[in-house]
Every structure is written in C-alpha cells, then in structure tokens.
Protein backbone atom coordinates (compact mmCIF):
# COMPACT_ATOMS: atom_id res chain seq x y z
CA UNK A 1 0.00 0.00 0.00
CA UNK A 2 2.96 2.44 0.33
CA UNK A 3 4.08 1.50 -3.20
CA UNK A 4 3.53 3.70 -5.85
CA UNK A 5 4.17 3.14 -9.32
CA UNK A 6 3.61 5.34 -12.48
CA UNK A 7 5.30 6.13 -15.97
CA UNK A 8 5.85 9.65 -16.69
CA UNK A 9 7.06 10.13 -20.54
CA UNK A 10 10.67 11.71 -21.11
CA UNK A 11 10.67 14.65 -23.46
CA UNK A 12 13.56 16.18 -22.91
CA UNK A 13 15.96 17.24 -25.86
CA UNK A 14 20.05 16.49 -25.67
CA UNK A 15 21.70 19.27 -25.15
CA UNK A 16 18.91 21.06 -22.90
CA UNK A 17 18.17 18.22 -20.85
CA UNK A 18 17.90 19.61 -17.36
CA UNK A 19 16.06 23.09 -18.67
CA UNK A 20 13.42 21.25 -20.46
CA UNK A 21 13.47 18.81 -17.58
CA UNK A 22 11.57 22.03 -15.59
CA UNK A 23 9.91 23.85 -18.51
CA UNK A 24 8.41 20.85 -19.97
CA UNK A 25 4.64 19.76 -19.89
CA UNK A 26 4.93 16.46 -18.40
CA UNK A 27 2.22 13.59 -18.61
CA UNK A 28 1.98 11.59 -15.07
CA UNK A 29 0.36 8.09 -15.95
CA UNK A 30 -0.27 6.04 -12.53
CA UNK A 31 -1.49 2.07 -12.60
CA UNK A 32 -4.27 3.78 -10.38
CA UNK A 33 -5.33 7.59 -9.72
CA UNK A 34 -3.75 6.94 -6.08
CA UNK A 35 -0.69 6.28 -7.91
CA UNK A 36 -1.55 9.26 -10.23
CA UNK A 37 -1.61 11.67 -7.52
CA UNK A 38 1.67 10.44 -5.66
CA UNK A 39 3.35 10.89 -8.94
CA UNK A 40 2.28 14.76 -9.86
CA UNK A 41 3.36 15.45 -6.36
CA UNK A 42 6.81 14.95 -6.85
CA UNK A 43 6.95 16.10 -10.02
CA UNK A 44 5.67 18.99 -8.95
CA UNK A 45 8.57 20.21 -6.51
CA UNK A 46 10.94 20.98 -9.75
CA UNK A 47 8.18 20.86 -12.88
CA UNK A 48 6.93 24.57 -14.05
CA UNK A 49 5.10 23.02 -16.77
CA UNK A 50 1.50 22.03 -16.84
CA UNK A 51 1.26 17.91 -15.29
CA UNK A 52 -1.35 15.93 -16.78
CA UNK A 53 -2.84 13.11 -14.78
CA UNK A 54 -3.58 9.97 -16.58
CA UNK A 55 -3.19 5.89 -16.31
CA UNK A 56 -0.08 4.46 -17.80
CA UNK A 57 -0.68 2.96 -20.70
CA UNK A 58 -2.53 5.80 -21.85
CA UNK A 59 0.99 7.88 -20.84
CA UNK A 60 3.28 5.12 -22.73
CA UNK A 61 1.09 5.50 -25.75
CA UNK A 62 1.41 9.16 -25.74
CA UNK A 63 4.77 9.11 -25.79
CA UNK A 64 5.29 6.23 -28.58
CA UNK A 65 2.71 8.74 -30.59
CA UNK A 66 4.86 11.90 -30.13
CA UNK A 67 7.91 10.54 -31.74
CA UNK A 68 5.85 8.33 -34.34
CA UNK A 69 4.07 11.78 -35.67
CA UNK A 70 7.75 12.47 -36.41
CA UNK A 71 8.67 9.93 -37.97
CA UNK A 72 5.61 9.31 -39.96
CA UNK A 73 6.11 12.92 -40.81
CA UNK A 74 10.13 12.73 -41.68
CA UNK A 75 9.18 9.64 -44.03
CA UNK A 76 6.63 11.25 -45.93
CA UNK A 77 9.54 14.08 -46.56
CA UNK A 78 12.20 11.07 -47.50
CA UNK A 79 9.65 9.37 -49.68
CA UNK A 80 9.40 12.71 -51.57
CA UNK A 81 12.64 13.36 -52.21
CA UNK A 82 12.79 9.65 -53.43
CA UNK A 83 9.91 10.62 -55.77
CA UNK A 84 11.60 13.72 -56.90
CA UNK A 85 14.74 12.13 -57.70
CA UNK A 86 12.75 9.64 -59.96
CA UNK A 87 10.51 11.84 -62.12
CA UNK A 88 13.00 14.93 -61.83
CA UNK A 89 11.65 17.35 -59.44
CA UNK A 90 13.25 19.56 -57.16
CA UNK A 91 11.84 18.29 -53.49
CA UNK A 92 13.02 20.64 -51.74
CA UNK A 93 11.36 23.35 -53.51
CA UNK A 94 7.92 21.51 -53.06
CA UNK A 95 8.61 21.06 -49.70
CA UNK A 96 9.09 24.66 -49.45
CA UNK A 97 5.93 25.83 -51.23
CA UNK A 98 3.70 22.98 -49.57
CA UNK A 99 4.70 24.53 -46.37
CA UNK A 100 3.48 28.00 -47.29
CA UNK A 101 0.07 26.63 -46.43
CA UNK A 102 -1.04 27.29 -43.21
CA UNK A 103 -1.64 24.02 -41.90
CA UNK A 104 1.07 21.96 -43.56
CA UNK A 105 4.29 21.13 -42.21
CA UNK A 106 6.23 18.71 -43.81
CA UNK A 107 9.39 17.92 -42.23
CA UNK A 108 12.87 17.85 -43.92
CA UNK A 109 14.29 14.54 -45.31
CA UNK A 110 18.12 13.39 -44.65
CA UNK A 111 19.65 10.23 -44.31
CA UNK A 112 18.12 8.59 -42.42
CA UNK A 113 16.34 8.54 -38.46
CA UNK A 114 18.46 7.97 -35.93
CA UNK A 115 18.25 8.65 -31.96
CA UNK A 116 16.96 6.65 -29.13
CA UNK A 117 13.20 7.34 -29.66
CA UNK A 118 12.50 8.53 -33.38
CA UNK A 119 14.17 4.94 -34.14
CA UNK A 120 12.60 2.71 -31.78
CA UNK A 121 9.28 3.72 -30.50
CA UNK A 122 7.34 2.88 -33.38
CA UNK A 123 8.18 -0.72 -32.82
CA UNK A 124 6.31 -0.82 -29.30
CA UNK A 125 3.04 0.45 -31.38
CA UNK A 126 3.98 -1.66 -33.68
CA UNK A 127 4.64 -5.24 -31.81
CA UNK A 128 1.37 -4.57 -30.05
CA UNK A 129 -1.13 -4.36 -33.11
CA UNK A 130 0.88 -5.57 -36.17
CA UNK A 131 -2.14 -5.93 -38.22
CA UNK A 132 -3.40 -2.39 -37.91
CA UNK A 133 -0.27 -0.42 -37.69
CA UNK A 134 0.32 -0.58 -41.43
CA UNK A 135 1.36 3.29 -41.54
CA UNK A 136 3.33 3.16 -38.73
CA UNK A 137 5.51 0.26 -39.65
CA UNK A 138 6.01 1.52 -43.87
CA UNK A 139 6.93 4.76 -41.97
CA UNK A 140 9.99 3.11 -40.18
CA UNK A 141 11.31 0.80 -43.33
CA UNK A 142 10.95 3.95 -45.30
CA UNK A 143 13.03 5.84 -43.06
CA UNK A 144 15.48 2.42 -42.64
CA UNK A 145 15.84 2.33 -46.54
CA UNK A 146 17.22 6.07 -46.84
CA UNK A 147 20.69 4.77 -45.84
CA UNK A 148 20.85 2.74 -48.52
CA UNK A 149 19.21 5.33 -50.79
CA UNK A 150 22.13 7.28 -50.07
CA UNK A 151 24.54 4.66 -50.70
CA UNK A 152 23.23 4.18 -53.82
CA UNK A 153 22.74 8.13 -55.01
CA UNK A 154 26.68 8.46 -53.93
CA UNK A 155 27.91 6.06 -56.37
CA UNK A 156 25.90 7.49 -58.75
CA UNK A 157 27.19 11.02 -58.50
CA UNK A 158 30.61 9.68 -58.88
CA UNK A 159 30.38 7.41 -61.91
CA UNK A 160 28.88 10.69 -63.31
CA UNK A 161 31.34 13.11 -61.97
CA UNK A 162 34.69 11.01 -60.97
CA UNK A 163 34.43 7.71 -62.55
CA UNK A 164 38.07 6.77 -61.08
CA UNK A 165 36.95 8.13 -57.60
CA UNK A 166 38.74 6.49 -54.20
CA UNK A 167 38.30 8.50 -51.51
CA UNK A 168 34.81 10.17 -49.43
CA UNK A 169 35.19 12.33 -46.93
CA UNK A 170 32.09 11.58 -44.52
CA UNK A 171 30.96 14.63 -42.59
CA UNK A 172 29.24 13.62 -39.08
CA UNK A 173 28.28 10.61 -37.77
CA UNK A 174 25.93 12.04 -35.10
CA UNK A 175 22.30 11.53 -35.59
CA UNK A 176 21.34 14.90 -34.87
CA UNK A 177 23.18 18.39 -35.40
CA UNK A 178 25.91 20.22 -32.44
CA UNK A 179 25.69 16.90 -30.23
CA UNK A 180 28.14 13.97 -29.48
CA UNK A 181 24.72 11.22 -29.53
CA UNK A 182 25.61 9.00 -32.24
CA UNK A 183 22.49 6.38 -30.83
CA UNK A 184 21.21 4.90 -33.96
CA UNK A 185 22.79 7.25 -36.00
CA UNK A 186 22.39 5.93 -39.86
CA UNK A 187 25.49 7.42 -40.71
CA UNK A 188 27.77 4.30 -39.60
CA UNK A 189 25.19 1.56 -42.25
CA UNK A 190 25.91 4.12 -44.86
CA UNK A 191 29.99 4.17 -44.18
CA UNK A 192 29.48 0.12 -43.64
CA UNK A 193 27.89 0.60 -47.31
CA UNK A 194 30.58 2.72 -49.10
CA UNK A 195 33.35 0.72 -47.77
CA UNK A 196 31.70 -2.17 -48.90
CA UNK A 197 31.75 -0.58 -52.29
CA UNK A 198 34.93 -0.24 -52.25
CA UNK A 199 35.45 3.47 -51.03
CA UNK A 200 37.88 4.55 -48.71
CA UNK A 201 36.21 6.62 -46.11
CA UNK A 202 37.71 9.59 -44.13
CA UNK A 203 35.41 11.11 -40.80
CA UNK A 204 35.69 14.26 -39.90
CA UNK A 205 32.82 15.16 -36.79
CA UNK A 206 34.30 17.66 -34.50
CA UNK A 207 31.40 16.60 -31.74
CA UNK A 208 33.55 13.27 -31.39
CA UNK A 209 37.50 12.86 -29.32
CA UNK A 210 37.97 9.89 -31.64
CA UNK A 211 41.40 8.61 -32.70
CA UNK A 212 39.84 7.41 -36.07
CA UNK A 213 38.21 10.45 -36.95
CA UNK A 214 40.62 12.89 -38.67
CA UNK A 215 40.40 16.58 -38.79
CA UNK A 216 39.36 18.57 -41.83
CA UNK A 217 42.48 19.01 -43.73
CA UNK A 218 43.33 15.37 -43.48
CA UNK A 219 39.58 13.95 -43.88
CA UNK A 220 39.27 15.72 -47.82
CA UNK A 221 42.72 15.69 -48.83
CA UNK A 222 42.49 13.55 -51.91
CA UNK A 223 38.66 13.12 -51.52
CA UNK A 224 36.70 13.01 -54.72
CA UNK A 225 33.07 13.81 -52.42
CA UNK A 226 32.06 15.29 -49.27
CA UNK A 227 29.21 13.35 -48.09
CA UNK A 228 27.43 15.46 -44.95
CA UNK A 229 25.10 13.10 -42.76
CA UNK A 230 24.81 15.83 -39.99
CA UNK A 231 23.70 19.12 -39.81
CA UNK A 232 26.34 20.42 -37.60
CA UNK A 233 26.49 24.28 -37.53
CA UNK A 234 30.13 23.47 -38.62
CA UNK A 235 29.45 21.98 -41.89
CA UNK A 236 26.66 25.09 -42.89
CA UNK A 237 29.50 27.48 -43.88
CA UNK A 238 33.01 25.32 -44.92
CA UNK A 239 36.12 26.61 -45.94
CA UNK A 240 35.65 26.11 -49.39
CA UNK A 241 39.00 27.78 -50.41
CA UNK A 242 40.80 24.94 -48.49
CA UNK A 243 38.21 21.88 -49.84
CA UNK A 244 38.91 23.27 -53.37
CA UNK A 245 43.03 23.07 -52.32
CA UNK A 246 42.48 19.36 -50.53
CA UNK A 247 40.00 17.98 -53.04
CA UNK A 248 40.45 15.62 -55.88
CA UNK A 249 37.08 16.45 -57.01
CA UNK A 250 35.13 19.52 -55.01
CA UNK A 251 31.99 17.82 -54.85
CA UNK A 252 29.26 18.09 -52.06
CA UNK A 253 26.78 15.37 -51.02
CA UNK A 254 24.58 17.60 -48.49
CA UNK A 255 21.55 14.81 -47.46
CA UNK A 256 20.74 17.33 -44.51
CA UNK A 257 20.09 20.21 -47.36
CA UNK A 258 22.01 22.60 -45.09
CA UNK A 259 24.64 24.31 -47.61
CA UNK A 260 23.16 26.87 -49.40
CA UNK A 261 25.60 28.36 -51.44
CA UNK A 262 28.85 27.27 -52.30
CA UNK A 263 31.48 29.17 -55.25
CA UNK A 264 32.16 28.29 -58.50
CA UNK A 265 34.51 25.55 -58.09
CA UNK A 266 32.38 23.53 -55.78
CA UNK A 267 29.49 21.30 -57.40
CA UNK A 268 26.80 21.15 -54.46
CA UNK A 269 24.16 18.14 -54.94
CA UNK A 270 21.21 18.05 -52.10
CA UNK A 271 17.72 16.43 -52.38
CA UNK A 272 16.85 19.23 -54.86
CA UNK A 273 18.97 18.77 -57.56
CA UNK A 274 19.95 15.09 -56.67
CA UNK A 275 17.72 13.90 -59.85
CA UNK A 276 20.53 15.68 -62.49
CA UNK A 277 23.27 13.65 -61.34
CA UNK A 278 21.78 9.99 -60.84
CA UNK A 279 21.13 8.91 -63.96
C-alpha cells in the first residue's frame, strides 16, 4: 500500500536536458489515480510546466505517438525526395511551397532517423497491433531504406562526376546536429555501405574525441566527395578555399540540405537537384 508506481514520458531534448526537464509539460500516468496523484506530487517540486494526470498505458502510448508523428512525418519528406529524384523534381522546392500553407508542415528529409526514440518507438506500437499499424511500420522501413538510398545516389554522383573516384570524406556521424549522440545514427550503415563498395572513407565530426576520426584538412585531402550526414552548424558554412586546395574532385553530397551556397569551383548536390546527377 505504500508503493507507488507510475510512468511519466521523457521529453527532454540532448543538449537542454535539465532546462526542459523544468519547462516541460509532463504527462503523469499512474497504474491507479492513487498512484496518479503520488506521482504529480513529486513532479511537482521541480516541474513549471502544466502535469497531466492519466493511467499508464494511456501515458506510454502518448509518448510512442509523439515521436511516431515524427517519424511518420520525416518519411513522408524522405519518400518525396525519393519521388523527386525519380521523375525529376526539385523536393526541396515543393517542400518549401507545400509549407506555405497554413496548416502543412512537412518535415525535412536526410539520411536517415536515428536517436533513441525517433528509431525505436514505433516498434512498441507496432509489436502490439501488427495488423493495424500498417502506416506506422512503412513509416519506419521507409526511413530504414534512406541509408541505402544514399549509398546508392553516392555512387551514382561519382560514376557521373569522378568515374576513377577512391576516396569520401564523410561529414558527421551524429544523428542529430551540435551533439556527441551517435544512438542509432544511420550514418555508420551508410559508411558500412561505401566501404563495402569499395570506397575509402575519411570522418571528420568535430562533436567526437575519436582517434579514427581525422580533422578537416586530413579527412578531404584527396577526396573526390564530401558526403554530410549531420547538420552540424560546422558543416553550414566550410572553408571552401581549403576543400577546393584538398580535393580531388570539389563535390558536395549535403543529405541534410544545409549548404546553401557554395562558389564556382564547388558542385553542391542536395535532395533538390539530386535527380541531375543519378542517372
């Protein structure tokens, strides 16, 4: 009778863990009210959010829900830019003008999903109704196949562009911009991938104190193709005078669409433009 037990969802971003730990709305989900109660209460001596009272599965779903909107939403976004590399449209543009309406928000594709809940909590919706979560799971194998998407789309640029091509220089392997979280990041099944093609593969990710990981110089000296798998505030504005020095070939790969401009020399393919270069 003095036992309490509830589940009370983590939302908490990396990187502003303990300030969204007190800002955020938090949903209390007791095995009975009792438990509820007992639960708000001691969330309530730190939590300046709103607490919502529930039971626990109801809480558990909530939470699987959250992150499966996202990642229902980014695979709609990946599936498009699939589709626009197909039948030659620019994605990203569409993306931009669908979003102009007021209630549309598409999200932006990359490489993949990666983290500790984007990646995983479909699956718990999933295991527990496999019949009717049809959505949920094309969602995730859409969002599993984008590694291999860019695989593919990276050979094809350089048969097009550097046909005697050796060397990548792979920009970030964590799964989500200015952190060191590389949980589930898709970045290492697409280096698995290149190498197995045959590419030698140089990464560069200032987040990471990693022996194997070489600075910038050294990671695109030689390097037909900069392939960026993180959106690192880094990697939005390079030092294109010394890539162009380095390079072999000054071609950009940017799956996280964050370069906008780059000079002359440098040939910048994103989801936009991917559909001129892998034929």
């Amino acid at each position: 009778e003095d036992l309490y037990l509830a589940h009370c969802p983590e939302r908490v971003l990396p990187g502003q863990i303990m300030e969204e730990l007190v800002n955020n709305n938090r949903i209390v989900g007791g095995i009975t009210e009792e438990c509820s109660r007992k639960a708000a209460d001691v969330y309530r001596t730190f939590v300046e959010g709103e607490i919502i009272e529930t039971e626990a599965k109801t809480a558990e779903l909530s939470k699987c829900m959250e992150n499966t909107f996202r990642d229902v939403n980014i695979a709609l976004a990946n599936e498009l830019a699939k589709i626009g590399a197909e039948i030659g449209v620019n994605a990203l543009d569409v993306i931009e003008m669908a979003n102009k309406h007021p209630r549309v928000n598409i999200h932006s594709p990359g490489p993949g999903v990666g983290g500790h809940c984007l990646a995983i909590d479909p699956y718990f919706i999933y295991a527990k109704a496999p019949e009717t979560a049809k959505i949920i799971k094309l969602a995730r194998d859409t969002n599993n196949s984008m590694p291999g998407f860019v695989i593919e789309n990276t050979g094809k640029i350089l048969s097009k562009l550097d046909k005697d091509a050796e060397k990548i220089s792979v920009f970030g392997v964590a799964y989500k911009g200015n952190t060191d979280d590389a949980r589930e990041s898709p970045a290492f099944e697409i280096i698995t991938g290149l190498k197995a093609a045959g590419y030698e593969i140089a990464i560069h990710d200032p987040h990471f104190d990693n022996p194997d990981y070489l600075d910038f110089d050294e990671a695109t000296k030689d390097s037909s193709l900069v392939l960026i798998l993180t959106d690192h505030d880094q990697f939005k504005d390079l030092d294109y005078e010394s890539l162009s020095k380095n390079m072999k070939k000054g071609i950009i790969f940017d799956t996280k669409n964050i370069i906008k401009e780059v000079p002359d020399d440098i040939t910048l393919i994103n989801y936009g433009n991917l559909y001129k270069y892998n034929k």
